[in-house]
Protein backbone atom coordinates (compact mmCIF):
# COMPACT_ATOMS: atom_id res chain seq x y z
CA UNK A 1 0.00 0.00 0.00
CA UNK A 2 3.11 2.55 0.83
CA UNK A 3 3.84 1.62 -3.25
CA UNK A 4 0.93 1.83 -4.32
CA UNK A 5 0.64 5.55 -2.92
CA UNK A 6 3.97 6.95 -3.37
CA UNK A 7 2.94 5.94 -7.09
CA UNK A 8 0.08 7.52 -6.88
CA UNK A 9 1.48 11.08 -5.21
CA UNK A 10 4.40 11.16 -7.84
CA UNK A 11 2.26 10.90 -10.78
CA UNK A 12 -0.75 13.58 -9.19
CA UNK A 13 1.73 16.00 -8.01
CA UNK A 14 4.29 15.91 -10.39
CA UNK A 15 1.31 17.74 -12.86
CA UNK A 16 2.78 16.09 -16.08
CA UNK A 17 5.69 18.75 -15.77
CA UNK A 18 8.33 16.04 -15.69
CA UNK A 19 7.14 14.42 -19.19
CA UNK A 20 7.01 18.31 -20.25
CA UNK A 21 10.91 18.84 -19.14
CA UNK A 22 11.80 15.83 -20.84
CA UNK A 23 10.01 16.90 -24.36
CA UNK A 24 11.73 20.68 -23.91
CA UNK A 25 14.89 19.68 -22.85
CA UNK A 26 16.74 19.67 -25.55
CA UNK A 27 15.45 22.46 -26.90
CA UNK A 28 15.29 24.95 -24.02
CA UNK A 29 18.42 27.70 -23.36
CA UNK A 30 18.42 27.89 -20.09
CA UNK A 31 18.38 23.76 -18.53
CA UNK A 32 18.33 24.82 -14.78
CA UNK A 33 15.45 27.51 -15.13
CA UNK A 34 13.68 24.80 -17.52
CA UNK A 35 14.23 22.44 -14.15
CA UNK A 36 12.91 24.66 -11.75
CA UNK A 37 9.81 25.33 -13.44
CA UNK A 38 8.70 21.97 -14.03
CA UNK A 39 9.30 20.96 -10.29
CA UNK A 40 8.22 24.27 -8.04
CA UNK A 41 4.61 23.83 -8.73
CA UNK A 42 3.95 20.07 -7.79
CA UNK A 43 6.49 20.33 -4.51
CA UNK A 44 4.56 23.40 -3.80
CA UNK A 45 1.79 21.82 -4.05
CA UNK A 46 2.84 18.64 -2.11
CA UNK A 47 4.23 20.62 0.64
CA UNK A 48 0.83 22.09 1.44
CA UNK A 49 -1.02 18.91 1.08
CA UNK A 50 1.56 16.80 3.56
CA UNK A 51 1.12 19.59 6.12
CA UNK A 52 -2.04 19.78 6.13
CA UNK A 53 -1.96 15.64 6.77
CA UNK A 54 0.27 15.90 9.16
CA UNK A 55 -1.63 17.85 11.31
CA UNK A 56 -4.25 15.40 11.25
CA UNK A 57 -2.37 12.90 13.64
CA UNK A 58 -2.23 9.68 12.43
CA UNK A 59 -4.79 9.84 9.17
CA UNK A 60 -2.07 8.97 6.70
CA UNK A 61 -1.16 6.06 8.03
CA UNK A 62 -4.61 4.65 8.88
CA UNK A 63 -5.83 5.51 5.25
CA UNK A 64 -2.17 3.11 4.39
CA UNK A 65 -2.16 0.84 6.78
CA UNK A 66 -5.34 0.59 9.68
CA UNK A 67 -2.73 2.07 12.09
CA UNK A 68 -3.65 5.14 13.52
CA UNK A 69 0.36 5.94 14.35
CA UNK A 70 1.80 9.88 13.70
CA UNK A 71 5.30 8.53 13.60
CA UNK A 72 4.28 6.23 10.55
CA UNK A 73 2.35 9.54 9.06
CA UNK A 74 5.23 11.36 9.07
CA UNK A 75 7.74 8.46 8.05
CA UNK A 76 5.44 8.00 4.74
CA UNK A 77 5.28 12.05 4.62
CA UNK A 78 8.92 11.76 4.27
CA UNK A 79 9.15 9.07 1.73
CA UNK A 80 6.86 10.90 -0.61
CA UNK A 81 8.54 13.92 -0.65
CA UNK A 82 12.03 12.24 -1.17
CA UNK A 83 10.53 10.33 -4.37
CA UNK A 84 8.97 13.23 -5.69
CA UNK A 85 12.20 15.05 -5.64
CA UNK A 86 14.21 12.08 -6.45
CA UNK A 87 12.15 12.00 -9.70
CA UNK A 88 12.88 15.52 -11.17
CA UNK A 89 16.54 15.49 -10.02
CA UNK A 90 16.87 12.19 -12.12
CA UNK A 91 15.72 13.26 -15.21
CA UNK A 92 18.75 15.99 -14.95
CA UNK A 93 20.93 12.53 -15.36
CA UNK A 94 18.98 11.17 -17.66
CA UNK A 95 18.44 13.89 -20.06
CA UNK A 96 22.25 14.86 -19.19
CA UNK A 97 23.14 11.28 -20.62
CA UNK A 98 25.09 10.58 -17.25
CA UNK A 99 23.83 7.12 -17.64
CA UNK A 100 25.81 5.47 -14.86
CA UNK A 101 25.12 7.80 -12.36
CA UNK A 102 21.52 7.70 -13.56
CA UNK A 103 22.02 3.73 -12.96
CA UNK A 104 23.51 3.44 -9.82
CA UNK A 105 20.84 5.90 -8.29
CA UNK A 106 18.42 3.44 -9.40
CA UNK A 107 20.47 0.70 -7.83
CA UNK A 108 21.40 2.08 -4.59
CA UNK A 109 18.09 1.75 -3.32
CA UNK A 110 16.98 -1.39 -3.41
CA UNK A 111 21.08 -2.75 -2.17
CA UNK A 112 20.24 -0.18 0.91
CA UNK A 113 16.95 -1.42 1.64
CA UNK A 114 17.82 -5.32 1.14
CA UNK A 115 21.47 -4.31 3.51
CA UNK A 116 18.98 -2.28 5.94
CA UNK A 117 16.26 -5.05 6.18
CA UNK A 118 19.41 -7.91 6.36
CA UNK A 119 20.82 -5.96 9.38
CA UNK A 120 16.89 -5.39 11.05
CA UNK A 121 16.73 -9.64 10.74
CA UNK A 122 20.59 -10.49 12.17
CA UNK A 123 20.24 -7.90 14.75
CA UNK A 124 17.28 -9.52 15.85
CA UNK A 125 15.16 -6.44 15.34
CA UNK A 126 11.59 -7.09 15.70
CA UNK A 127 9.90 -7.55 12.45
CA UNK A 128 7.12 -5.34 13.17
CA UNK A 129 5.34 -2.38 10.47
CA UNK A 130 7.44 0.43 11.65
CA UNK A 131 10.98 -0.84 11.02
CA UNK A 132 9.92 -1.91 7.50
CA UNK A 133 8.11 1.13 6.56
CA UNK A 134 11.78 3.12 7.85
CA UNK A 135 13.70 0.57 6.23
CA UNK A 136 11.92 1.82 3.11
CA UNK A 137 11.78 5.20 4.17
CA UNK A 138 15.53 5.48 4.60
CA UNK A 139 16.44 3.88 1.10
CA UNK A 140 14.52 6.33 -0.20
CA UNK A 141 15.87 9.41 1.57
CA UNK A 142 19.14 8.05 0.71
CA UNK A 143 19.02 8.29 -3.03
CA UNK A 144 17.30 11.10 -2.81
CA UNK A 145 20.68 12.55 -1.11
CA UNK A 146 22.70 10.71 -4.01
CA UNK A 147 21.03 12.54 -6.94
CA UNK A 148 21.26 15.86 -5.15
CA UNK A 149 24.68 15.69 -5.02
CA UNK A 150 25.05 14.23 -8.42
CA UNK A 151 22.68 17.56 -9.91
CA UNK A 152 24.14 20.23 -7.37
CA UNK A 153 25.33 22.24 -10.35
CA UNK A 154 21.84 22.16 -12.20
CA UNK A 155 19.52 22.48 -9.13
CA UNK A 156 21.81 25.57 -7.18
CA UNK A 157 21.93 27.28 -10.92
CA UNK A 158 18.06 26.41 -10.94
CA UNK A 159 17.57 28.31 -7.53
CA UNK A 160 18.65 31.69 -8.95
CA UNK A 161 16.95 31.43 -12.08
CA UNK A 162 14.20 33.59 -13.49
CA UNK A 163 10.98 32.09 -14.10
CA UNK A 164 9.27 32.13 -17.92
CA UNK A 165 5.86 32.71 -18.19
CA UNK A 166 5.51 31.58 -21.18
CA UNK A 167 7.46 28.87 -21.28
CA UNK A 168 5.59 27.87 -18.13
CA UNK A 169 2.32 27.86 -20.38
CA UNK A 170 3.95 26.06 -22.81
CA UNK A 171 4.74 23.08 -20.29
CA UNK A 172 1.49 22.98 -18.72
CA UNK A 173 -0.17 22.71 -21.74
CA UNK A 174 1.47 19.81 -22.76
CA UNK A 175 1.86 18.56 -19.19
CA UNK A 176 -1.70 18.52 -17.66
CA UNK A 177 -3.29 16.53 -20.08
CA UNK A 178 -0.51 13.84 -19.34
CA UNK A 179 -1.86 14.06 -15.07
CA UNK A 180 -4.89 11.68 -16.39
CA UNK A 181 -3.35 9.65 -18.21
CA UNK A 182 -1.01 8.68 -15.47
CA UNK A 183 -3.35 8.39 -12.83
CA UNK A 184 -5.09 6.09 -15.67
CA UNK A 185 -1.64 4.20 -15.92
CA UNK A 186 -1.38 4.06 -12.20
CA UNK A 187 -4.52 2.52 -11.53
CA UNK A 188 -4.69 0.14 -14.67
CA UNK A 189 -1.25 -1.58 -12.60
CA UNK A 190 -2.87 -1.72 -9.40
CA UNK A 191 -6.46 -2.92 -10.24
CA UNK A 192 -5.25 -6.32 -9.63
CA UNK A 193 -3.79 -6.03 -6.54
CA UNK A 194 -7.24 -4.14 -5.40
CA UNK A 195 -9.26 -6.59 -6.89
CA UNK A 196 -7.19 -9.64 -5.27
CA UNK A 197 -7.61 -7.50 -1.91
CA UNK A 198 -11.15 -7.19 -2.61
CA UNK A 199 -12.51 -11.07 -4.47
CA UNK A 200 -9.75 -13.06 -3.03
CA UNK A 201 -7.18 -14.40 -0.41
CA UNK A 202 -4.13 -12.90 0.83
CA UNK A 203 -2.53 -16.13 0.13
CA UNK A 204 -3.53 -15.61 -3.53
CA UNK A 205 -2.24 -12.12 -3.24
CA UNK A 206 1.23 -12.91 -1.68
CA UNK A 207 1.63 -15.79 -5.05
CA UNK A 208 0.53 -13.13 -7.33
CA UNK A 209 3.39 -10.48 -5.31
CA UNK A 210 6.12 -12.97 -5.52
CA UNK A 211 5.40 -13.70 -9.67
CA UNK A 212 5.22 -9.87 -10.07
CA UNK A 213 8.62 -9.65 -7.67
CA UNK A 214 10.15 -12.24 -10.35
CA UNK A 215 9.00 -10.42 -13.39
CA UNK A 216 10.33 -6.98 -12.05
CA UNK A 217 13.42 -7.94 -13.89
CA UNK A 218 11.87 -6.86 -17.05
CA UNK A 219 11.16 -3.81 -15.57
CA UNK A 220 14.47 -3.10 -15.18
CA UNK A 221 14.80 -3.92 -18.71
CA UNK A 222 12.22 -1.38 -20.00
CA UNK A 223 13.57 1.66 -17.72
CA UNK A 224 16.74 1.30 -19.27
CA UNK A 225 15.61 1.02 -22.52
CA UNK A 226 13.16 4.36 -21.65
CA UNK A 227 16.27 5.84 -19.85
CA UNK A 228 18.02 5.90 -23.23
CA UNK A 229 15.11 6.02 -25.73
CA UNK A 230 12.67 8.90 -25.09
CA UNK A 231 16.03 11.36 -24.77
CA UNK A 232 17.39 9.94 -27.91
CA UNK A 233 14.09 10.88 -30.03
CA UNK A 234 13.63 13.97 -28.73
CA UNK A 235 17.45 14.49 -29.22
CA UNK A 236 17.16 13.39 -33.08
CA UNK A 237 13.85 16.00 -33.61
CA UNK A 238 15.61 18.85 -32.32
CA UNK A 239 18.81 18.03 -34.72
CA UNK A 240 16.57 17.22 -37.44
CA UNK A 241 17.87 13.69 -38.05
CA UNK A 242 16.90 11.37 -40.00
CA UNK A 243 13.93 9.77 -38.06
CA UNK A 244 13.29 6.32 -40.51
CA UNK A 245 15.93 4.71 -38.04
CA UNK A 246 13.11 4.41 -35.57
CA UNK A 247 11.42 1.29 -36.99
CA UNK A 248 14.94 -0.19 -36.95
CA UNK A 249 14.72 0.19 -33.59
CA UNK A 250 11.19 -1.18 -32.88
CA UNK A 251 12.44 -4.31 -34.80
CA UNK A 252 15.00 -4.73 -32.30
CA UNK A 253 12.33 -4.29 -29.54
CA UNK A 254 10.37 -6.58 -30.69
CA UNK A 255 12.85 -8.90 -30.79
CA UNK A 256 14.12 -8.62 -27.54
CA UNK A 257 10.95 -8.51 -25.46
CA UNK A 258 9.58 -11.81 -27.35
CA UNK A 259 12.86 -13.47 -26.69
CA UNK A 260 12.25 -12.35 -22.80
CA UNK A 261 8.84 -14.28 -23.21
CA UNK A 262 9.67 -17.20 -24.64
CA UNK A 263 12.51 -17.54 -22.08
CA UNK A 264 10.41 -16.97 -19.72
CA UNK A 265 8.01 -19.01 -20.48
CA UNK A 266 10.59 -21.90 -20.84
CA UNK A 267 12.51 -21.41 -18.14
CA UNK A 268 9.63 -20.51 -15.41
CA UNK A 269 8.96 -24.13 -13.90
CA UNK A 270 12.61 -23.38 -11.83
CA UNK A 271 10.94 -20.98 -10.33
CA UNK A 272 9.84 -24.01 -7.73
CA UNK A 273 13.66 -24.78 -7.18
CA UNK A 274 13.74 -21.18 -4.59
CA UNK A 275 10.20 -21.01 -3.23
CA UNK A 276 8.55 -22.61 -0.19
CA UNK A 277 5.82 -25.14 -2.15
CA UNK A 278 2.84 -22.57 -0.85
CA UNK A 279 3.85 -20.65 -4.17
CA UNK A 280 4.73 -23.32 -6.48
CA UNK A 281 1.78 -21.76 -8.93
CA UNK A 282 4.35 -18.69 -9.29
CA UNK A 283 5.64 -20.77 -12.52
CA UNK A 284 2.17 -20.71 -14.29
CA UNK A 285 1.44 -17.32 -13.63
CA UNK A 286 5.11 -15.72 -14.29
CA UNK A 287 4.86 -15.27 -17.96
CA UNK A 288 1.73 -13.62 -18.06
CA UNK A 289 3.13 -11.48 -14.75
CA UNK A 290 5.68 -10.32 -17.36
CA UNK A 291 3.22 -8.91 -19.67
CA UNK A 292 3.22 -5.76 -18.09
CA UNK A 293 6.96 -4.51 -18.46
CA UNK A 294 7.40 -6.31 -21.89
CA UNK A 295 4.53 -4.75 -23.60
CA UNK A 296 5.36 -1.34 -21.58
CA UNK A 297 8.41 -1.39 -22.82
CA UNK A 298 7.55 -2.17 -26.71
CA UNK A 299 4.64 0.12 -26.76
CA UNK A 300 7.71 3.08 -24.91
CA UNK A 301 9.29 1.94 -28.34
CA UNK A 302 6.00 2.91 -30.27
CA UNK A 303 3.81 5.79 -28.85
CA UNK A 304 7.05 8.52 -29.99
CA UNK A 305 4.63 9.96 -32.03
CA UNK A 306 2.42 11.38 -29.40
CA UNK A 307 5.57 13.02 -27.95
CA UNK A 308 7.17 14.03 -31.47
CA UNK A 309 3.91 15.91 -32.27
CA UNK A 310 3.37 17.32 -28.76
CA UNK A 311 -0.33 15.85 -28.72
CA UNK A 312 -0.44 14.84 -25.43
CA UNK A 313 -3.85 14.83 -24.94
CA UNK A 314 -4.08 11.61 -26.90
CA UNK A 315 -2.11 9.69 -24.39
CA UNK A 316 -4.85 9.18 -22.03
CA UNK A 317 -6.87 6.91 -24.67
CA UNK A 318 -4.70 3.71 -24.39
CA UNK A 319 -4.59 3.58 -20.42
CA UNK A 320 -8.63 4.78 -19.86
CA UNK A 321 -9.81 1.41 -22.54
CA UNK A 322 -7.46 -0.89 -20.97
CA UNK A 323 -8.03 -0.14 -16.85
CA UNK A 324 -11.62 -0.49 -18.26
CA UNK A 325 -10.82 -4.02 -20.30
CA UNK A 326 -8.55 -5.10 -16.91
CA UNK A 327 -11.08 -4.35 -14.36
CA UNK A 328 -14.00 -6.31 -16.27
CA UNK A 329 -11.48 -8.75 -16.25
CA UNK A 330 -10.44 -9.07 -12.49
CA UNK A 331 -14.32 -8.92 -11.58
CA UNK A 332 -14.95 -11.73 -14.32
CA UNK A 333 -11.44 -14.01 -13.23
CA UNK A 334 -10.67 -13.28 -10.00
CA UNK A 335 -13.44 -15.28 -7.95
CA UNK A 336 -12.26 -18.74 -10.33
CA UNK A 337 -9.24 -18.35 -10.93
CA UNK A 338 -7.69 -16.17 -8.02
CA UNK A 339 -4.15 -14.66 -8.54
CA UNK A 340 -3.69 -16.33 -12.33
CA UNK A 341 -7.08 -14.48 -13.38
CA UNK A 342 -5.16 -11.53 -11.58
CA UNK A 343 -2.40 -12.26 -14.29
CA UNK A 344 -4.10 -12.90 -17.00
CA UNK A 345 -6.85 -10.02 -17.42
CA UNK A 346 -3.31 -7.63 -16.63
CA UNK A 347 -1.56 -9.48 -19.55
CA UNK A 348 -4.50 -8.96 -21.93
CA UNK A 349 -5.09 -5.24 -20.67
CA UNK A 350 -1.58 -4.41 -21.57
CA UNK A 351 -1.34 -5.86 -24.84
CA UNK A 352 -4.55 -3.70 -25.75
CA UNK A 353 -2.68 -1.07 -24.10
CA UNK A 354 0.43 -1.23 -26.54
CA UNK A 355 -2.06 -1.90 -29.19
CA UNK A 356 -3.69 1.54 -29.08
CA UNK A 357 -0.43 3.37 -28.11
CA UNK A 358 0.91 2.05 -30.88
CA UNK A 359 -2.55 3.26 -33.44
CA UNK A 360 -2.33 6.50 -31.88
CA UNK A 361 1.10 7.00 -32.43
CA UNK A 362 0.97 6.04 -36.06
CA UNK A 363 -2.51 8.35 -36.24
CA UNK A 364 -0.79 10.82 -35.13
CA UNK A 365 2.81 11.07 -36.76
CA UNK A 366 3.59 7.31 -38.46
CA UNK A 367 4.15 4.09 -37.66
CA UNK A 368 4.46 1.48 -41.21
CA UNK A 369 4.34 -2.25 -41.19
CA UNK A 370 2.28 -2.90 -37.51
CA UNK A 371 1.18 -6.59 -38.61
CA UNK A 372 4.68 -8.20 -37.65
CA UNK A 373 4.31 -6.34 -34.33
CA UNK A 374 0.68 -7.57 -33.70
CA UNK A 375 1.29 -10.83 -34.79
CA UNK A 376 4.04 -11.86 -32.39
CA UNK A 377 2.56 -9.61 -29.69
CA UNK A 378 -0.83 -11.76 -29.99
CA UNK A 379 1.06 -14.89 -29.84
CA UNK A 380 3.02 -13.58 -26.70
CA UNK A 381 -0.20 -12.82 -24.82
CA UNK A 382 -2.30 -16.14 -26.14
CA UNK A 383 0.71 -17.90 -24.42
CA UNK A 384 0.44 -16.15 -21.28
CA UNK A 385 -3.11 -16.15 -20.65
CA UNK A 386 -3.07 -20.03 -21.23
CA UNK A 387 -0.02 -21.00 -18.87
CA UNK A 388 -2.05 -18.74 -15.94
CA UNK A 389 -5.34 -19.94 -16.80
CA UNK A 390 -4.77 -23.58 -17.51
CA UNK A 391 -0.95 -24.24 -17.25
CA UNK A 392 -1.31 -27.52 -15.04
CA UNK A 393 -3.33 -28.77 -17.88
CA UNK A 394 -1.12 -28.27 -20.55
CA UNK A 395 2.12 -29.59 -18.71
CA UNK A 396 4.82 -30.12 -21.36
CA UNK A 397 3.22 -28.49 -24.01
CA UNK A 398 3.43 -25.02 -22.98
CA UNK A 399 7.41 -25.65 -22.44
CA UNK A 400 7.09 -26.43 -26.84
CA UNK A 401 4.89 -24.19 -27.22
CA UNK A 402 7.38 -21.56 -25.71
CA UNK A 403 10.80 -23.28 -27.60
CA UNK A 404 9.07 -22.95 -30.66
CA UNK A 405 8.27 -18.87 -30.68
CA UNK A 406 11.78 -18.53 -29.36
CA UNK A 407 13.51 -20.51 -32.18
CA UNK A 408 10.92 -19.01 -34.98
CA UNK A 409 13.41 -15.74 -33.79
CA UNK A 410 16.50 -17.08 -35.48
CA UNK A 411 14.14 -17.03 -38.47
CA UNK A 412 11.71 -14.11 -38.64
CA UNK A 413 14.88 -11.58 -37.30
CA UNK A 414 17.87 -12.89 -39.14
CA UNK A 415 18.50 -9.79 -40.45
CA UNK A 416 18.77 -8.01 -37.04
CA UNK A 417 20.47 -11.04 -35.52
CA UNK A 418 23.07 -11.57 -38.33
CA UNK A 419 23.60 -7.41 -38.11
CA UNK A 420 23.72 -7.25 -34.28
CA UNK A 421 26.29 -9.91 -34.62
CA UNK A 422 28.29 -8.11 -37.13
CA UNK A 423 28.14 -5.04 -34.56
CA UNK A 424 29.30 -7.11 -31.72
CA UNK A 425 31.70 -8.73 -33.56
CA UNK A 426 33.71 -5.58 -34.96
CA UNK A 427 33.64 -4.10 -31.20
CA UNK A 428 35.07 -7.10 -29.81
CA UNK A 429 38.32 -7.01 -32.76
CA UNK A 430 38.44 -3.02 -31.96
CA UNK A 431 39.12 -3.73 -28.30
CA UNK A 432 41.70 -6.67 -29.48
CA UNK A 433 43.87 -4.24 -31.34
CA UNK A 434 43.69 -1.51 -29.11
């Protein structure tokens, strides 16, 4: 639930201003001024509203947590207004191309939290709601510290800048529109968890966590790719490059994320070899689990367009149609199937979401040659939805099933195989001679 709402607070407060610095940065004059515009109105804004919670006692926590506790209040408090900051002052890194600063701040984190929640169980600290939430609550403040120091320049330089009104406009403009699509976003990836609150078990729920724990390595995948991406484009637009190279890259996308499914989907019975046999149903329901980031990340690969043509309105379409596809779905699968209906009604939702991102993006600006995309993206999700939804049926099928869309690869891409070989190859000679 702490997640769920720091998600929730970053994407309300942050107005859409973030997504509007990232569209103008390359093509603003001043960087720090550009910087302190897009983040003085939401932390503003969030200052008030935490204040005005805080006074309240324990409320915030309650609302969390059914604790009615002032220290947890103000421990969350603290953890929102860390991300929030820690948000802006990454994109400076990101947009800066500092990439492995920009990497290691997304790191840190989780290696403090997993050292700080290590130390809490060999110390013999009690394992009770309040050290977790401050194990958590210290990670956070402690990258936030990291990318402060690692943006001092931008955000002191920021500090004595002059605001532009117009500018300002500009970025709202685009910006606002982007606040409901978010929230959109937002809830389309925690309906499930709500739902499996809601229709099922808290056993179900903890399975469902520990597939979706699993499958967060593909979401590391997709913020990388994202990391470097969305700057790139933007980059290339403002230079006035030669923007046919982008379907070159989708190509590779695709590649890539049905590679990640197929290996997933073979691979995903060892799953039982680490976990406690109360979640041995974590290898049926992993694949479709790792719908979310895989299709995220292809459809991050397709919706340019929407940013290229600053019509930003249009990106609330794809997230409103598929929270409304996943929730029918939850309400419909939940009750039989418990956390694999969870999984599958989130894999379908979010191939309908990279569907429509990907229509409106070629509505929009252009986007040739979608049936390849569809076509191994529909046999990605069928493949899913099956292993969740009858997976103990199918047994050894679903492992050929799986070997046989990953080896179809060497066929349908053996163009982008045989080149990304060729690419590898001549770095790896370069290095030799030098």
């Amino acid at each position: 639930m702490m997640q769920v709402a720091i998600g929730f607070s970053t994407l309300l407060f942050s107005l859409g201003l973030d997504q509007a610095y990232v569209r103008e940065f390359h093509e603003a004059d001043n960087k720090p001024a550009l910087l302190k515009q897009a983040i003085l109105p939401g932390l503003s804004l969030l200052l008030v509203t935490l204040a005005i919670l805080l006074t309240l006692g324990g409320t915030l926590a309650n609302w969390l947590f059914e604790v009615d506790a002032w220290q947890l209040s103000w421990m969350v408090a603290i953890a929102l207004l860390a991300t929030f900051i820690s948000r802006f002052l990454s994109l400076v890194l990101r947009m800066g191309e500092h990439g492995l600063a920009y990497s290691m701040s997304q790191v840190l984190p989780k290696l403090l939290l997993l050292a700080i929640i290590s130390a809490f169980v060999f110390g013999g600290v009690d394992k009770s709601l309040s050290n977790l939430i401050l194990a958590n609550t210290s990670a956070l403040v402690f990258v936030c510290a990291v990318f402060a120091f690692n943006t001092r320049k931008d955000w002191i330089d920021g500090l004595q800048a002059n605001l532009n009104p117009e500018q300002f406009k500009s970025m709202l403009r685009f910006g606002l529109p982007l606040i409901a699509s978010g929230l959109a976003f937002w809830s389309l990836t925690a309906v499930d968890k709500i739902f499996l609150r809601k229709l099922s078990s808290f056993e179900e729920l903890g399975v469902y966590s520990v597939a979706v724990s699993f499958a967060s390595a593909a979401v590391v995948l997709k913020a990388l790719f994202s990391t470097v991406w969305v700057p790139t484009v933007y980059k290339w637009v403002a230079s006035g490059a030669d923007l046919e190279k982008i379907s070159l890259v989708v190509r590779y996308v695709l590649l890539v994320v049905v590679f990640f499914f197929s290996v997933s989907g073979v691979f995903s019975g060892l799953v039982v070899l680490v976990l406690p046999d109360e979640y041995s149903d974590v290898r049926w329901i992993l694949v479709a689990c790792m719908a979310f980031p895989l299709f995220h990340l292809l459809s991050e690969a397709t919706v340019v367009g929407i940013g290229i043509t600053r019509k930003s309105s249009y990106a609330l379409i794809a997230p409103s149609v598929s929270l409304i596809v996943n929730v029918i779905g939850n309400i419909w699968l939940i009750p039989r199937f418990g956390a694999a209906g969870a999984a599958a009604s989130t894999s379908i939702a979010f191939f309908i979401f990279f569907v429509i991102r990907t229509e409106v993006s070629a509505y929009l600006w252009k986007m040739d040659n979608r049936l390849y995309l569809y076509g191994y993206s529909l046999i990605c999700v069928l493949g899913a939805v099956m292993g969740a939804l009858v997976g103990p049926h199918l047994g050894g099928w679903l492992l050929w099933y799986w070997l046989v869309v990953g080896l179809s690869l060497v066929f349908f891409f053996r163009t982008e195989l045989s080149e990304a070989y060729r690419w590898v190859s001549a770095r790896a000679i370069g290095r030799d001679r030098f």
